[in-house]
N, C-alpha and C. Protein backbone atom coordinates (compact mmCIF):
# COMPACT_ATOMS: atom_id res chain seq x y z
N UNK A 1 -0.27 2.11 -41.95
CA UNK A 1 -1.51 1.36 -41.78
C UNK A 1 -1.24 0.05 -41.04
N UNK A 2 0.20 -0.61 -40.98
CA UNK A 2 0.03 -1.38 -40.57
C UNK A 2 0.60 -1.61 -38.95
N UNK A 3 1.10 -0.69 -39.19
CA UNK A 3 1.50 -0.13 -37.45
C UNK A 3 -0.17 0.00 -36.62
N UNK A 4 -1.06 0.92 -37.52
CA UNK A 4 -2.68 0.81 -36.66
C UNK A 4 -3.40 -1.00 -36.44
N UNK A 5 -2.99 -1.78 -37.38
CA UNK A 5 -4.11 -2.63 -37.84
C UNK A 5 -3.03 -3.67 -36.60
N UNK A 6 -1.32 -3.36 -35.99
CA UNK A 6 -0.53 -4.60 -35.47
C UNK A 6 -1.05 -3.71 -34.00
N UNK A 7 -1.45 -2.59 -33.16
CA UNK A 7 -1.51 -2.01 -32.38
C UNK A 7 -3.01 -2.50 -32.26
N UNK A 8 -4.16 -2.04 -33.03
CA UNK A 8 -5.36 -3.07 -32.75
C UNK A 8 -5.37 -4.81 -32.40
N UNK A 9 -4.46 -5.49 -32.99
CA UNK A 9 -4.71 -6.85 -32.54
C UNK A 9 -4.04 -6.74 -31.61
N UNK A 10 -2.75 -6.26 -30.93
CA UNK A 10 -2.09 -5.98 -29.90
C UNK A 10 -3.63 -5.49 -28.73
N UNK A 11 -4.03 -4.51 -28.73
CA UNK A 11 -4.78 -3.97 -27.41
C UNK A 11 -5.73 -5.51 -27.47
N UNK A 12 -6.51 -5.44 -28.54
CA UNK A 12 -7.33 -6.90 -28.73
C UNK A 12 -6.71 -8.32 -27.27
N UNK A 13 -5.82 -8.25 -27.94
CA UNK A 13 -5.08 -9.68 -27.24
C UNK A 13 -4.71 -9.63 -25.63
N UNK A 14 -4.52 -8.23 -25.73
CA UNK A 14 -4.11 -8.17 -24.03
C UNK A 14 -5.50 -7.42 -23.85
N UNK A 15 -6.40 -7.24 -24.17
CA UNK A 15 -8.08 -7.39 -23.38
C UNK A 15 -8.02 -8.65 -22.90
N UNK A 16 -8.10 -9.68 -24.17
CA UNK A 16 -8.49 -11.21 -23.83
C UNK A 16 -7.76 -11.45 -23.05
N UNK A 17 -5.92 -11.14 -22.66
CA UNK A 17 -5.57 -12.05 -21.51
C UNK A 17 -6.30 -11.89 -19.95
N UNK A 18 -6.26 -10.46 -20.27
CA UNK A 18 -7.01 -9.84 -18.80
C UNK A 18 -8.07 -10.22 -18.48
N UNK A 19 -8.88 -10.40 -18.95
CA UNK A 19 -10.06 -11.13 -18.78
C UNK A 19 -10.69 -12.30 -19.01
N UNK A 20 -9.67 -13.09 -19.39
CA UNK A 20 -9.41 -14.50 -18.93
C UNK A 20 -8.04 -14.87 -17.58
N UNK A 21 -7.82 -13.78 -17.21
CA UNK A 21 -6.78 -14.75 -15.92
C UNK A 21 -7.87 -15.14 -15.05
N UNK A 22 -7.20 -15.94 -14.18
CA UNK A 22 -8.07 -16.85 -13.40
C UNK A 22 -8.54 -15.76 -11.99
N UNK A 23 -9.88 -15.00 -11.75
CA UNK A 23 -10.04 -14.28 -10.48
C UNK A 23 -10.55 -15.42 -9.56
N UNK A 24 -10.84 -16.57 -10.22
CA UNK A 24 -11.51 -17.08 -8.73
C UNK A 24 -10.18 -17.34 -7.40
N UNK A 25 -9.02 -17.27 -7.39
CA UNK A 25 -8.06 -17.84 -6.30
C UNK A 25 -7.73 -16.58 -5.85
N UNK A 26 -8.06 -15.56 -6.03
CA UNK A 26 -8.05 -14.51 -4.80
C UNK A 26 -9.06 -14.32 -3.71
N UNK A 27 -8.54 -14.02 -2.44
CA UNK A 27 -9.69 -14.59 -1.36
C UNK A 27 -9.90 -13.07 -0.73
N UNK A 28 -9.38 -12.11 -0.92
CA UNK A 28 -9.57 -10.74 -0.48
C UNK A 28 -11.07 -9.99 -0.99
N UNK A 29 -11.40 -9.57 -0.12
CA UNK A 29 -12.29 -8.76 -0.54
C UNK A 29 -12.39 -7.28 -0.18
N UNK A 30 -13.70 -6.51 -0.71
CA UNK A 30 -13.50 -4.88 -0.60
C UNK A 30 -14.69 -4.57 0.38
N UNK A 31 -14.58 -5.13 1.37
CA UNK A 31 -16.05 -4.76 2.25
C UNK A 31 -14.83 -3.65 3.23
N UNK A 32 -15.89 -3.48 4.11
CA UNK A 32 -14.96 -2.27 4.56
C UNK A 32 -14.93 -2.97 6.09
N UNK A 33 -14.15 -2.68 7.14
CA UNK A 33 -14.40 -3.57 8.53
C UNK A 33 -14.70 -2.71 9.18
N UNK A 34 -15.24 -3.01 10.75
CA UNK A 34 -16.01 -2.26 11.88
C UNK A 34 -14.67 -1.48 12.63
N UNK A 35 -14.72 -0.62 12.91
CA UNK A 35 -13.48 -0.08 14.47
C UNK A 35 -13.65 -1.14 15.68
N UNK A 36 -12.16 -1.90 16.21
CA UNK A 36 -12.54 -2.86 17.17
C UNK A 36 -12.97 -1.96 18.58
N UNK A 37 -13.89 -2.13 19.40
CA UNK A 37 -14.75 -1.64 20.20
C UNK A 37 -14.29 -1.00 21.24
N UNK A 38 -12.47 -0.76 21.25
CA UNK A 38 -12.43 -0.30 22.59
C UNK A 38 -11.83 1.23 21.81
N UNK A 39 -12.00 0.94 20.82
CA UNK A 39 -11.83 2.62 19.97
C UNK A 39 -12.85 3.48 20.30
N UNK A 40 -12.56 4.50 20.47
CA UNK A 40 -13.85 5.56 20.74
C UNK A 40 -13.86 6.45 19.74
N UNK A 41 -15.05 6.91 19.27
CA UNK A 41 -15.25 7.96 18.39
C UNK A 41 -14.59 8.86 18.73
N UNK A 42 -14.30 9.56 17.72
CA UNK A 42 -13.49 11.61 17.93
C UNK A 42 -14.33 11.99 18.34
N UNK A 43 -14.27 13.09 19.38
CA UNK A 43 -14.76 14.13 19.99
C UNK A 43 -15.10 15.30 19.19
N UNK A 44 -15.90 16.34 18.66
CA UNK A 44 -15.37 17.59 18.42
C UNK A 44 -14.69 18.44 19.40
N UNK A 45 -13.80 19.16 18.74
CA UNK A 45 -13.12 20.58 18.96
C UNK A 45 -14.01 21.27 20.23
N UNK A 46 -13.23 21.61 21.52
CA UNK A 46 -13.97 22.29 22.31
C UNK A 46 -14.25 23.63 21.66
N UNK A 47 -15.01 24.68 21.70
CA UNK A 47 -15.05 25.41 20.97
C UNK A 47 -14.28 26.58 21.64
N UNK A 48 -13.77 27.55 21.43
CA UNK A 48 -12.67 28.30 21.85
C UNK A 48 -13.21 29.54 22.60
N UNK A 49 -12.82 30.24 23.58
CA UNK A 49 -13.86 31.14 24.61
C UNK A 49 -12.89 32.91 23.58
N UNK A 50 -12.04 32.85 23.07
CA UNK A 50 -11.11 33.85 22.30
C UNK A 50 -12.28 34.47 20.97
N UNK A 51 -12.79 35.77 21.49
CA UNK A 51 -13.63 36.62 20.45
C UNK A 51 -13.03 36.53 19.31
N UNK A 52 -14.06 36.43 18.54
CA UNK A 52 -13.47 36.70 16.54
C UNK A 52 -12.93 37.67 16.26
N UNK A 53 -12.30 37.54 15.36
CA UNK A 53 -11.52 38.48 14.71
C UNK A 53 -12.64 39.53 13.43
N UNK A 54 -12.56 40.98 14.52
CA UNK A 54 -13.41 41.91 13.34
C UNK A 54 -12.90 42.28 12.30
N UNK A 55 -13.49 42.16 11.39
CA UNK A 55 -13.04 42.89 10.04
C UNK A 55 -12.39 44.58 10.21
N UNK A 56 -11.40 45.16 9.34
CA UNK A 56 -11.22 46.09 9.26
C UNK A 56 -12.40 47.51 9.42
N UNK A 57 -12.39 48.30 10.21
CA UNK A 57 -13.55 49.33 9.14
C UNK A 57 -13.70 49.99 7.81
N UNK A 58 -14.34 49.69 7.34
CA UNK A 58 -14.40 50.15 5.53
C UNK A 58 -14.02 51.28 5.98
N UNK A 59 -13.41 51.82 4.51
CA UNK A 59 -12.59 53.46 4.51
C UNK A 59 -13.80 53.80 3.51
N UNK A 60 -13.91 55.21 3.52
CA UNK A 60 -14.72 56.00 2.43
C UNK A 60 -14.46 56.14 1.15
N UNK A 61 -14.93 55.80 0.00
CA UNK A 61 -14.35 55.86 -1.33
C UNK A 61 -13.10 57.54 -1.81
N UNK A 62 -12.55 57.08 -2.20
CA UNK A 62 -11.41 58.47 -2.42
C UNK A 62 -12.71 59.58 -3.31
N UNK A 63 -12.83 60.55 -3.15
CA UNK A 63 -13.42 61.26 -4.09
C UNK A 63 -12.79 61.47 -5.41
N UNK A 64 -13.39 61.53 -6.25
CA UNK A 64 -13.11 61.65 -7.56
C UNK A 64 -12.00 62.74 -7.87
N UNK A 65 -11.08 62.90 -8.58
CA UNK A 65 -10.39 64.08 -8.95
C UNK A 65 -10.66 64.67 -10.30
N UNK A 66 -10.73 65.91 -10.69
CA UNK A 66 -11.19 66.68 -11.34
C UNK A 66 -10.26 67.39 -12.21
């Protein structure tokens, strides 16, 4: 019991440090930035002039054996 009740004031205490350190002296932020302008968007994929690939022809079910 007292291993639970020293592990509760333990998580307790390191909540409070964490959320008392000081965030205001970090100057970073999470915005996201623009592509600088001489970047060009991706292109798509030319599309390929090479016919698809047909499926096999289905085979006929084996007939039953008797």
């Amino acid at each position: 019991m007292k291993k639970l009740i020293l592990a509760s004031v333990s998580a307790l205490a390191l909540l409070g440090v964490a959320a008392c350190s000081e965030s205001g002296t970090d100057k970073t932020t999470t915005q996201s930035t623009n592509p600088p302008a001489n970047e060009q968007p991706m292109k798509p994929a030319a599309p390929s002039t090479s016919k698809p690939v047909e499926p096999a022809p289905a085979t006929p079910p084996a007939a039953p054996s008797k």
